[in-house]
PDB file of N, CA and C in Angstrom:
ATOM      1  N   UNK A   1       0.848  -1.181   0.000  1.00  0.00           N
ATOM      2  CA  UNK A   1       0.000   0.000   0.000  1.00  0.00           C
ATOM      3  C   UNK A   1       0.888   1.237   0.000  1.00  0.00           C
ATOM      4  N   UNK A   2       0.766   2.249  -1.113  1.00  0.00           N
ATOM      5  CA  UNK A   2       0.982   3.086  -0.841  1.00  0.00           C
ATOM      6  C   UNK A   2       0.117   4.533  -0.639  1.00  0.00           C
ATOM      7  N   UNK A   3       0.999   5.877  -0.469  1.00  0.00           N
ATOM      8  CA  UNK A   3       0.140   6.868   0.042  1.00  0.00           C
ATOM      9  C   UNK A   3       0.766   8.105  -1.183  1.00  0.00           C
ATOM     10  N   UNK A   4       0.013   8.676  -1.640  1.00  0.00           N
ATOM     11  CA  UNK A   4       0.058  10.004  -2.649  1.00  0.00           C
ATOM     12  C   UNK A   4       0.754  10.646  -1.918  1.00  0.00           C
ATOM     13  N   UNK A   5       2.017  11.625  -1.809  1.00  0.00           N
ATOM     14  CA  UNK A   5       2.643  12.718  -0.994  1.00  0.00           C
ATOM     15  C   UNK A   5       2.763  13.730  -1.701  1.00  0.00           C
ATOM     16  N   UNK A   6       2.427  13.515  -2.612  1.00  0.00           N
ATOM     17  CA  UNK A   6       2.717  15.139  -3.578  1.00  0.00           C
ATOM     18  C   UNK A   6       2.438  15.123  -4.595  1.00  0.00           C
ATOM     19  N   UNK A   7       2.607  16.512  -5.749  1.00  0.00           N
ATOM     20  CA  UNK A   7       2.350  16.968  -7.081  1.00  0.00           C
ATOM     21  C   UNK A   7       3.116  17.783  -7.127  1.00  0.00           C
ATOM     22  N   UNK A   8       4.701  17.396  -7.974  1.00  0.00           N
ATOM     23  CA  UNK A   8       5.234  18.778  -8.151  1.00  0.00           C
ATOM     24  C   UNK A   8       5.833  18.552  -9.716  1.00  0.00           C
ATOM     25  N   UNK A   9       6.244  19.584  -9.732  1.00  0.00           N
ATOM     26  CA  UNK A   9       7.031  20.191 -11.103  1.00  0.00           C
ATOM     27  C   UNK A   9       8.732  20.413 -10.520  1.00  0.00           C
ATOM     28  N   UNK A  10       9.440  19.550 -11.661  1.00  0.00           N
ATOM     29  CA  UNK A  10      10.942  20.539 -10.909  1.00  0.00           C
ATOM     30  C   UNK A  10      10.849  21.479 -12.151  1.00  0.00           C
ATOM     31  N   UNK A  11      12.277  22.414 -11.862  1.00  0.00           N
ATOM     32  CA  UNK A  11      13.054  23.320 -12.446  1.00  0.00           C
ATOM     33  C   UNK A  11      13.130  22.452 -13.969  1.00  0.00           C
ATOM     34  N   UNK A  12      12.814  23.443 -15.041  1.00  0.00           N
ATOM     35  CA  UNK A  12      12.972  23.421 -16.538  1.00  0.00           C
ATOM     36  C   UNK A  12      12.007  22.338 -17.097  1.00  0.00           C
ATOM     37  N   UNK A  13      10.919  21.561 -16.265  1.00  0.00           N
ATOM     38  CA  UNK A  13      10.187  20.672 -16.725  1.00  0.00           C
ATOM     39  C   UNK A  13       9.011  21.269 -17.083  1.00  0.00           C
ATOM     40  N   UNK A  14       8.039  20.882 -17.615  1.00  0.00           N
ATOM     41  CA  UNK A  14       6.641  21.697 -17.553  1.00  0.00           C
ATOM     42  C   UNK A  14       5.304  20.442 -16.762  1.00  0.00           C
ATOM     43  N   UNK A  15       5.576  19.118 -17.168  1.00  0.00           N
ATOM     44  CA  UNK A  15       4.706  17.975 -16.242  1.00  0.00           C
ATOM     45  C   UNK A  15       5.045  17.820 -15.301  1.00  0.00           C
ATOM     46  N   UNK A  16       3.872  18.029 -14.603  1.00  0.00           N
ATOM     47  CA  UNK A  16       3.958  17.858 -13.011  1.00  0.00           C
ATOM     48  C   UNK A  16       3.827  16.083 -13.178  1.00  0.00           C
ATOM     49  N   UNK A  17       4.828  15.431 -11.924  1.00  0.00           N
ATOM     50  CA  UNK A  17       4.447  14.169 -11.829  1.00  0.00           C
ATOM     51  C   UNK A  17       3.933  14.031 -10.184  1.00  0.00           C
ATOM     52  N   UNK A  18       3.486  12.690 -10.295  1.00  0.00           N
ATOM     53  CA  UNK A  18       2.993  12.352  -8.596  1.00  0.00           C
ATOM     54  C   UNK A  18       4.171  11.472  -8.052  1.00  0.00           C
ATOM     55  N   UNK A  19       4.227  11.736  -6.194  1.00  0.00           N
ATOM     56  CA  UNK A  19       5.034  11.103  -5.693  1.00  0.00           C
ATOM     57  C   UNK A  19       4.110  10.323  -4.760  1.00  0.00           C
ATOM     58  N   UNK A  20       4.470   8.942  -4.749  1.00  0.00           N
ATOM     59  CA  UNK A  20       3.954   7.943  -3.892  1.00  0.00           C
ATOM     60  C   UNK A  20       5.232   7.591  -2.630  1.00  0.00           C
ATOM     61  N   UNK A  21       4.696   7.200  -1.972  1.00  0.00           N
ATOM     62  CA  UNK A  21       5.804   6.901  -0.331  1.00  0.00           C
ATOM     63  C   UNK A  21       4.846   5.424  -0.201  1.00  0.00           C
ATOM     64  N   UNK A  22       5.876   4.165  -0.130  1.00  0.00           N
ATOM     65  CA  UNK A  22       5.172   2.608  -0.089  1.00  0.00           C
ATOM     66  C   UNK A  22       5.130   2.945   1.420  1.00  0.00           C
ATOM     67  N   UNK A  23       4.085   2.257   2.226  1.00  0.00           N
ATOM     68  CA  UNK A  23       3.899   1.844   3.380  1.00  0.00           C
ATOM     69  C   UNK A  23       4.064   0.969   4.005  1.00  0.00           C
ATOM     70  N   UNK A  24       3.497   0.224   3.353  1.00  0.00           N
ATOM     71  CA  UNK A  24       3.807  -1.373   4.098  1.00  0.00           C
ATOM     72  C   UNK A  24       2.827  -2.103   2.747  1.00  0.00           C
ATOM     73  N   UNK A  25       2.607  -3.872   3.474  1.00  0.00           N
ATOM     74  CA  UNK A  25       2.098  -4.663   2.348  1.00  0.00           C
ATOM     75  C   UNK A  25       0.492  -4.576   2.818  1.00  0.00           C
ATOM     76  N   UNK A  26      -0.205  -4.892   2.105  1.00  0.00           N
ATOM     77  CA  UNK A  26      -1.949  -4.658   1.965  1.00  0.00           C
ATOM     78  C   UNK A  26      -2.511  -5.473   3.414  1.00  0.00           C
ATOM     79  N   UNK A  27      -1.723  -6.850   3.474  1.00  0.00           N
ATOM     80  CA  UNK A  27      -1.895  -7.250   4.221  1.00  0.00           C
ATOM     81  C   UNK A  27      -2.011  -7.079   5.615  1.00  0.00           C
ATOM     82  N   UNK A  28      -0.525  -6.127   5.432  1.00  0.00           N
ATOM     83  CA  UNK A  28       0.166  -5.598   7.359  1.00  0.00           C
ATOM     84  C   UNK A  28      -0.788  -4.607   7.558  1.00  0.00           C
ATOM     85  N   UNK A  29      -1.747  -3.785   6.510  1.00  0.00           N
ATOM     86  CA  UNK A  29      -2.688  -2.423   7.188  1.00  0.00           C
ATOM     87  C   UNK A  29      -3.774  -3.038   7.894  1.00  0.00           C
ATOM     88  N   UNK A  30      -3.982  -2.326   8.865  1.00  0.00           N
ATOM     89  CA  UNK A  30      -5.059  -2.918  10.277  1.00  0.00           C
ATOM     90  C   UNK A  30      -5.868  -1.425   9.626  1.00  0.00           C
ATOM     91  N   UNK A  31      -7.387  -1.648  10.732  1.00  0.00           N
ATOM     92  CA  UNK A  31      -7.974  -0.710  10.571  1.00  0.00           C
ATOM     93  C   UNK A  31      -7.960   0.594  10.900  1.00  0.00           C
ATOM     94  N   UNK A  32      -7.360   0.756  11.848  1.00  0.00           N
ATOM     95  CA  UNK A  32      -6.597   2.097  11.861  1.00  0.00           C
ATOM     96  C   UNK A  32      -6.162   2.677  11.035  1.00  0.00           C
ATOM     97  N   UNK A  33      -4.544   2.093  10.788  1.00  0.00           N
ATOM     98  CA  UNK A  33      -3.993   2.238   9.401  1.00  0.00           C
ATOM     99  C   UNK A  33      -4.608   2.540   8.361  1.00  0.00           C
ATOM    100  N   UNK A  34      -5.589   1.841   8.031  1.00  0.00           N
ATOM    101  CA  UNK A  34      -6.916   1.966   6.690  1.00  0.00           C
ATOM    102  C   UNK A  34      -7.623   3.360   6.977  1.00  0.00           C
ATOM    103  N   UNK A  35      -8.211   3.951   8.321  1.00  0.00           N
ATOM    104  CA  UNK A  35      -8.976   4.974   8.136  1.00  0.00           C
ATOM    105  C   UNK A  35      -7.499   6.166   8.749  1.00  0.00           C
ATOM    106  N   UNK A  36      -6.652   6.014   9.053  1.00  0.00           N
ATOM    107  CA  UNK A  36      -5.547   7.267   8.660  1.00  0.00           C
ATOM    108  C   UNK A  36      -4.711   7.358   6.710  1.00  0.00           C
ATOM    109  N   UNK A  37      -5.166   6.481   6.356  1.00  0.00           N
ATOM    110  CA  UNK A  37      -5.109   6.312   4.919  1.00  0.00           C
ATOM    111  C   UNK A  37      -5.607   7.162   4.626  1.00  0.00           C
ATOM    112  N   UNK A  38      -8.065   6.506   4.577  1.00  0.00           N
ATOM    113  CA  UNK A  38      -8.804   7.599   4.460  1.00  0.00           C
ATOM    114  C   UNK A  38      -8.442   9.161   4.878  1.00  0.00           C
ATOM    115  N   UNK A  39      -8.178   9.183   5.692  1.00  0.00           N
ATOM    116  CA  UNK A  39      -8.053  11.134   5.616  1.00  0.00           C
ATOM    117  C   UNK A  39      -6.934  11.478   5.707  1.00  0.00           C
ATOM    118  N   UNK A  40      -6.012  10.769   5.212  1.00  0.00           N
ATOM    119  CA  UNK A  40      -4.862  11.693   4.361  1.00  0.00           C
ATOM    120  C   UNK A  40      -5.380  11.753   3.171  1.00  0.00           C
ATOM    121  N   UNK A  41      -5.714  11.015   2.742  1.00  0.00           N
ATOM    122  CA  UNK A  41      -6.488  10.913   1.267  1.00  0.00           C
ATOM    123  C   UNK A  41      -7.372  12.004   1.186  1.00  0.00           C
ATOM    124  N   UNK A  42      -8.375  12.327   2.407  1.00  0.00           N
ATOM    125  CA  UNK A  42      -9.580  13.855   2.338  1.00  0.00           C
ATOM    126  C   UNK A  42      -8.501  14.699   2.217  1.00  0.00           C
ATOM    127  N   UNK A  43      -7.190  14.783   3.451  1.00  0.00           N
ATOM    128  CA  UNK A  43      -6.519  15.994   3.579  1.00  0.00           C
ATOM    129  C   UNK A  43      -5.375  16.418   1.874  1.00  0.00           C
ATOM    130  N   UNK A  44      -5.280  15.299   0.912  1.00  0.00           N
ATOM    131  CA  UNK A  44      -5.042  15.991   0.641  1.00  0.00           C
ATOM    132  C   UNK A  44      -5.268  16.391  -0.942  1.00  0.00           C
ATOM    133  N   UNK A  45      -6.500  15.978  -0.991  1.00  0.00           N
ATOM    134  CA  UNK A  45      -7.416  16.625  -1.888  1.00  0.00           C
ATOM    135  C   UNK A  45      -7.774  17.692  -1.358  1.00  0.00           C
ATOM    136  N   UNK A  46      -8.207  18.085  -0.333  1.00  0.00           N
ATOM    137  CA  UNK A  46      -8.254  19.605   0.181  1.00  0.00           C
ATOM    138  C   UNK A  46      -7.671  20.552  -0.353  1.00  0.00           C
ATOM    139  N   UNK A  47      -6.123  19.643  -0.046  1.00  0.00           N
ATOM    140  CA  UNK A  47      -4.677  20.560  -0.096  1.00  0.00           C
ATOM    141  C   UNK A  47      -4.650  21.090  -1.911  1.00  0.00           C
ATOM    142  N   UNK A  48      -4.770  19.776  -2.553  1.00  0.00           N
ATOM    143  CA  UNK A  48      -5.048  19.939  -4.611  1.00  0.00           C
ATOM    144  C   UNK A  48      -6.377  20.967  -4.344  1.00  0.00           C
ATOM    145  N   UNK A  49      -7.503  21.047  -3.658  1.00  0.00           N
ATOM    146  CA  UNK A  49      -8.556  21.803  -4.142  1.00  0.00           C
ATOM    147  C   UNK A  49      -8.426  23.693  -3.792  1.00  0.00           C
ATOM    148  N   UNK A  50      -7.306  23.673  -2.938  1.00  0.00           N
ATOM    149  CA  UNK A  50      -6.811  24.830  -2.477  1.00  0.00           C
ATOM    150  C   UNK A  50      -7.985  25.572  -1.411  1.00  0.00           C
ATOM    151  N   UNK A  51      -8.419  24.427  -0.437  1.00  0.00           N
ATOM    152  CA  UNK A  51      -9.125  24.660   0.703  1.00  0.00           C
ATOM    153  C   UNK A  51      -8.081  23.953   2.104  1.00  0.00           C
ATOM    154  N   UNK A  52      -7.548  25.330   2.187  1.00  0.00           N
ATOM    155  CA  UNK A  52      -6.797  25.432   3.038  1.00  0.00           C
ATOM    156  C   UNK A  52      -6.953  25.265   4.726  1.00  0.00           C
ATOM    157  N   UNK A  53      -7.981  25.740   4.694  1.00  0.00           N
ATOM    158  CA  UNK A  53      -8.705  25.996   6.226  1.00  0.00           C
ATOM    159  C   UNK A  53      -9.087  24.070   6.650  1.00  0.00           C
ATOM    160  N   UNK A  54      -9.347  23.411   5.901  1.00  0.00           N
ATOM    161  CA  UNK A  54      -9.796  22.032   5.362  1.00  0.00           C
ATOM    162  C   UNK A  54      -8.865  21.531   6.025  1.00  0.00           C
ATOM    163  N   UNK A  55      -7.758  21.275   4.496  1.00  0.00           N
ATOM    164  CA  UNK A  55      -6.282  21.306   4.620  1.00  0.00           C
ATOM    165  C   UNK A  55      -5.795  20.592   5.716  1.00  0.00           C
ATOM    166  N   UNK A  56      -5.662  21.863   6.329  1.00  0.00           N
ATOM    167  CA  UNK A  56      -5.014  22.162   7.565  1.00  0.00           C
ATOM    168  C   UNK A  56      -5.059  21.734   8.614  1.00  0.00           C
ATOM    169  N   UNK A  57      -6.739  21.423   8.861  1.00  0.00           N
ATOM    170  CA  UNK A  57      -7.095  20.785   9.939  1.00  0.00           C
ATOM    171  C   UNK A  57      -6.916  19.108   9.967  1.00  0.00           C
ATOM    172  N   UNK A  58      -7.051  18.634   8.843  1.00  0.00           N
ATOM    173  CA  UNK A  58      -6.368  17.085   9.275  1.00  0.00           C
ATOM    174  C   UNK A  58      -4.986  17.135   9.112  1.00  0.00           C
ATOM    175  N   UNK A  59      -4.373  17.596   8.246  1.00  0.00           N
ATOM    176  CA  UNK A  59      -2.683  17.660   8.507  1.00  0.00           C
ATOM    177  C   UNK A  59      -2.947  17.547   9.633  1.00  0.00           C
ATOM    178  N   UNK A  60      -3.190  18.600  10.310  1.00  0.00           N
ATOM    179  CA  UNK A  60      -2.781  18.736  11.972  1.00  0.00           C
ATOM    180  C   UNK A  60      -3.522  17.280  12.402  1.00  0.00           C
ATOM    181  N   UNK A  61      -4.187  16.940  12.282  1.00  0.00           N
ATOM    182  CA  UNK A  61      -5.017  15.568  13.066  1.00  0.00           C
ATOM    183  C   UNK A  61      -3.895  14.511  12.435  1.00  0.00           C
ATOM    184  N   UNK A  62      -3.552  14.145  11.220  1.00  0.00           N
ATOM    185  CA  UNK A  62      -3.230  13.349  11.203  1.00  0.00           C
ATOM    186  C   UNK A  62      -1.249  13.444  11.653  1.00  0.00           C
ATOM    187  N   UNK A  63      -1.187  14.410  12.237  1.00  0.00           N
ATOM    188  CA  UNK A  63       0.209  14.829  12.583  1.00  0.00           C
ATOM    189  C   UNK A  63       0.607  13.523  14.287  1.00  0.00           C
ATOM    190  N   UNK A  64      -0.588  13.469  14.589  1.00  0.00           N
ATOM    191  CA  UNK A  64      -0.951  12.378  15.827  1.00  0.00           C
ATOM    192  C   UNK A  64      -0.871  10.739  15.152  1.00  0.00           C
ATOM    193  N   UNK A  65      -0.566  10.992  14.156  1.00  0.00           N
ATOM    194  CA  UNK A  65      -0.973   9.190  13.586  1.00  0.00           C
ATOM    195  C   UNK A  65       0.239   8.641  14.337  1.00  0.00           C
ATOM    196  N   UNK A  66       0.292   7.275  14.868  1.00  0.00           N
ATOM    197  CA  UNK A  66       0.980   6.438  15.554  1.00  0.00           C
ATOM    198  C   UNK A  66       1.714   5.499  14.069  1.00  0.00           C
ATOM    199  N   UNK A  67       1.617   5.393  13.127  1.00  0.00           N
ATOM    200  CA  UNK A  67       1.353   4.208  12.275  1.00  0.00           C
ATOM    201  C   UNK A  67       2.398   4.741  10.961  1.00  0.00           C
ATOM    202  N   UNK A  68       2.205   5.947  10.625  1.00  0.00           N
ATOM    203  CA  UNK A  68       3.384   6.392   9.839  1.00  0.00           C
ATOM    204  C   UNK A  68       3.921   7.569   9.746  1.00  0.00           C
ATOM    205  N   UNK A  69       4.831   7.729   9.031  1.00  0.00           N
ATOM    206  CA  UNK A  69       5.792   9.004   9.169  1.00  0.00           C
ATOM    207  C   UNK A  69       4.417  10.062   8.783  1.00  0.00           C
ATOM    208  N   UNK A  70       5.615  10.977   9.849  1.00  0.00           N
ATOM    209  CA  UNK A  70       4.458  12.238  10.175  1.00  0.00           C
ATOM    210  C   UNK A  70       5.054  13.576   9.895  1.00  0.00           C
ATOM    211  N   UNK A  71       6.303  13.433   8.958  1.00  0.00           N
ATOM    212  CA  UNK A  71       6.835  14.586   8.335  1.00  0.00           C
ATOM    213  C   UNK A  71       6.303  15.019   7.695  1.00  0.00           C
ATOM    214  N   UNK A  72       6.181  14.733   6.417  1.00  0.00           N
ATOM    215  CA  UNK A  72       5.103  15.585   5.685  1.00  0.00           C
ATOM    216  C   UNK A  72       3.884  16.283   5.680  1.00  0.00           C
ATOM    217  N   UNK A  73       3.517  16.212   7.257  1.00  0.00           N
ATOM    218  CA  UNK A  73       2.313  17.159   7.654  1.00  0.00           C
ATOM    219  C   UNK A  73       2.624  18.600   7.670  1.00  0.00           C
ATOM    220  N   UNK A  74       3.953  18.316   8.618  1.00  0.00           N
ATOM    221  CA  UNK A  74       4.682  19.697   9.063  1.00  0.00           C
ATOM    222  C   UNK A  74       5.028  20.315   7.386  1.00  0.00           C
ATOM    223  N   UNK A  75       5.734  19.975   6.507  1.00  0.00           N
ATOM    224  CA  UNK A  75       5.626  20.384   4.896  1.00  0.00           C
ATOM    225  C   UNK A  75       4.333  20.869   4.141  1.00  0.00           C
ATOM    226  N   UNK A  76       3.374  20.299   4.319  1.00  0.00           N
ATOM    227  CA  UNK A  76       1.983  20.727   3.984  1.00  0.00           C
ATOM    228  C   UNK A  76       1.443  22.316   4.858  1.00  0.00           C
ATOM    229  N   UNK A  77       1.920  21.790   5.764  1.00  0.00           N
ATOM    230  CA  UNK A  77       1.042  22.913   6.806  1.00  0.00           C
ATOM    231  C   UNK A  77       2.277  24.568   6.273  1.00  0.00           C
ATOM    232  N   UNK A  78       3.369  24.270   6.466  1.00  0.00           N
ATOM    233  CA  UNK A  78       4.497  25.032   6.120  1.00  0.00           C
ATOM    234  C   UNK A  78       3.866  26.010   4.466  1.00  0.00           C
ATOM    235  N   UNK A  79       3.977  24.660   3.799  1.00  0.00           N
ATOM    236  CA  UNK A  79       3.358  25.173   1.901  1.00  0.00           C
ATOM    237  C   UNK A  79       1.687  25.664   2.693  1.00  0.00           C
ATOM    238  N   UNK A  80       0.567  25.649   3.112  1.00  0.00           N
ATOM    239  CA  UNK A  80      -0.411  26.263   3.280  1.00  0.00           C
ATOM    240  C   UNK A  80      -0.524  27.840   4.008  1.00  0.00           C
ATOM    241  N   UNK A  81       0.710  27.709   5.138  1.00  0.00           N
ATOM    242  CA  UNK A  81       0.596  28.925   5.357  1.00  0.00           C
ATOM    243  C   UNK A  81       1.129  30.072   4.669  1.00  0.00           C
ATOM    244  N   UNK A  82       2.384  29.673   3.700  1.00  0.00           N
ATOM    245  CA  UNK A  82       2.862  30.334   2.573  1.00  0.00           C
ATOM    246  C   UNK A  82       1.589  30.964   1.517  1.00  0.00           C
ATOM    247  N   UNK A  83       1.288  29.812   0.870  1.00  0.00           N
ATOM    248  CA  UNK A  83       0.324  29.960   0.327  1.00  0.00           C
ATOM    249  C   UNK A  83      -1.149  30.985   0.672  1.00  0.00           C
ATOM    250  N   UNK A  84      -1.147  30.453   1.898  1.00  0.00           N
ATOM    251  CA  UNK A  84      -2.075  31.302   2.519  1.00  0.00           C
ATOM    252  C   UNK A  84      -1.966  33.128   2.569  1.00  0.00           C
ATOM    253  N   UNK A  85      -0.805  33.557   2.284  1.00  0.00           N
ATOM    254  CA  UNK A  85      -0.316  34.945   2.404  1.00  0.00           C
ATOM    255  C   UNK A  85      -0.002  35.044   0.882  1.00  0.00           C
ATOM    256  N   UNK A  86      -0.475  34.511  -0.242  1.00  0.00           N
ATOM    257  CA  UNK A  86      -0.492  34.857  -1.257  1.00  0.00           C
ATOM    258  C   UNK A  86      -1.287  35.519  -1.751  1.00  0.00           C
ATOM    259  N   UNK A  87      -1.285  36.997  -2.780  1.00  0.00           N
ATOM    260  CA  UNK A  87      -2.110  37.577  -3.109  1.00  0.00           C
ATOM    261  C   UNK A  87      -3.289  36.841  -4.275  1.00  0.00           C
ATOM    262  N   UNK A  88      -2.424  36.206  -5.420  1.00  0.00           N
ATOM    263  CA  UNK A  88      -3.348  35.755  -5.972  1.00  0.00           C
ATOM    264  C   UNK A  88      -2.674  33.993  -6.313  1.00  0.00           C
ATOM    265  N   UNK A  89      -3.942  33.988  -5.695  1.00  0.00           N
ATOM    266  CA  UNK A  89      -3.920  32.409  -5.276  1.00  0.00           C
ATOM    267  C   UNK A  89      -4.993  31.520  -6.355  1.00  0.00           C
ATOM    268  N   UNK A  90      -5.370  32.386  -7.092  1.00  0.00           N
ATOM    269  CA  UNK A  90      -6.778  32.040  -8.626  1.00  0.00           C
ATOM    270  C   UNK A  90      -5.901  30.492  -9.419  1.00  0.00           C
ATOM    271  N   UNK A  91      -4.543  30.452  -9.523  1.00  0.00           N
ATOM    272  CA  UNK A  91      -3.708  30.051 -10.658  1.00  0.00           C
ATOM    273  C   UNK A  91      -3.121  28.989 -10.265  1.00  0.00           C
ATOM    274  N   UNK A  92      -3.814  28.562  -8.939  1.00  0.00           N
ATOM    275  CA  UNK A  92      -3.627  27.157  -7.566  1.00  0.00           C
ATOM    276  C   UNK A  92      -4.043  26.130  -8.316  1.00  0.00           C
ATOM    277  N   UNK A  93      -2.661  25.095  -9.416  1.00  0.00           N
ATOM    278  CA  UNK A  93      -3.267  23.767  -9.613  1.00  0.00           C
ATOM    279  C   UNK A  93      -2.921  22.825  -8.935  1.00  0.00           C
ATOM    280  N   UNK A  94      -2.740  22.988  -7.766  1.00  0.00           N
ATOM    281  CA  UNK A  94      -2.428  21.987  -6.626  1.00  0.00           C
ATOM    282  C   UNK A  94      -0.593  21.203  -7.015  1.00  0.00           C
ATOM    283  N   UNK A  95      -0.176  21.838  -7.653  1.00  0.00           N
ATOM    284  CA  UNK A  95       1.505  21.256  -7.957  1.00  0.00           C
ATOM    285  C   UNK A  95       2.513  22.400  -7.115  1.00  0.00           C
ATOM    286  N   UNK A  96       3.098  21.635  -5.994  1.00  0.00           N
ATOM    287  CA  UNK A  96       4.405  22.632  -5.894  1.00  0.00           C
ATOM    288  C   UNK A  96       5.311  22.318  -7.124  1.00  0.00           C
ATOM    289  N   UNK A  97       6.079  23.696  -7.365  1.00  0.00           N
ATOM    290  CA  UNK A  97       7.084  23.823  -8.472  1.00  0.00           C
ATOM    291  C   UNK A  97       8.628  23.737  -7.789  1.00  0.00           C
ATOM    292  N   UNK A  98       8.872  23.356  -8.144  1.00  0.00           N
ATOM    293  CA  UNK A  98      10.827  23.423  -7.152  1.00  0.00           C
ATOM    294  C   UNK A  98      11.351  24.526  -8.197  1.00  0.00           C
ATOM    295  N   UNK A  99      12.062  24.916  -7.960  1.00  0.00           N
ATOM    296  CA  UNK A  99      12.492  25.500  -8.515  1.00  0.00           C
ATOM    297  C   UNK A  99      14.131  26.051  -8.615  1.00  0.00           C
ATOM    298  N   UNK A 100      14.688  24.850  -7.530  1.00  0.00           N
ATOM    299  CA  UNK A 100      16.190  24.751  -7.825  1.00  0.00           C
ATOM    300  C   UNK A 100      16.270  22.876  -8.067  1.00  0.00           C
ATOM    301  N   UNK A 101      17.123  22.933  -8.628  1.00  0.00           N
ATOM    302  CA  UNK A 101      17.907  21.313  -8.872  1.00  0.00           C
ATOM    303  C   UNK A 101      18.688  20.917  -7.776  1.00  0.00           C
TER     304      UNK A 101
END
């Protein structure tokens, strides 16, 4: 099983690709595991729909998960509040861009 962690673009590319992070095997997920799946999965379609306030609030919930790495909450929440102090935010297709190599 794995989990979606991102949408980005690097430097000089123009397709955004997706990044997956493996978890474990289908088998080893308990039900827990299965419904902290589910709402990383809500949180981060939120995050692609550019409903931040959303967002934000399970990052932070799922920042408590016992079951897997919990870095990338703190990264999400980091890119939302950035984002959040952006003037025009209309042109939000849910891809961070890198923009060094």
């Amino acid at each position: 099983t794995c989990r979606k962690i991102d949408r980005i673009r690097v430097k000089g590319k123009h397709t955004a690709v997706d990044i997956y992070q493996p978890l474990a095997f289908k088998a080893d997920i308990n039900q827990t595991m299965d419904d902290d799946l589910i709402l990383h999965h809500q949180a981060f379609e939120a995050y692609l729909a550019g409903d931040w306030q959303q967002a934000e609030q399970l990052f932070k919930q799922l920042q408590q998960s016992q079951h897997f790495s919990t870095k990338i909450y703190t990264i999400y929440n980091e890119r939302i509040a950035n984002l959040k102090g952006m003037q025009d935010i209309g042109n939000w297709d849910g891809i961070f861009n890198h923009d060094s190599k």
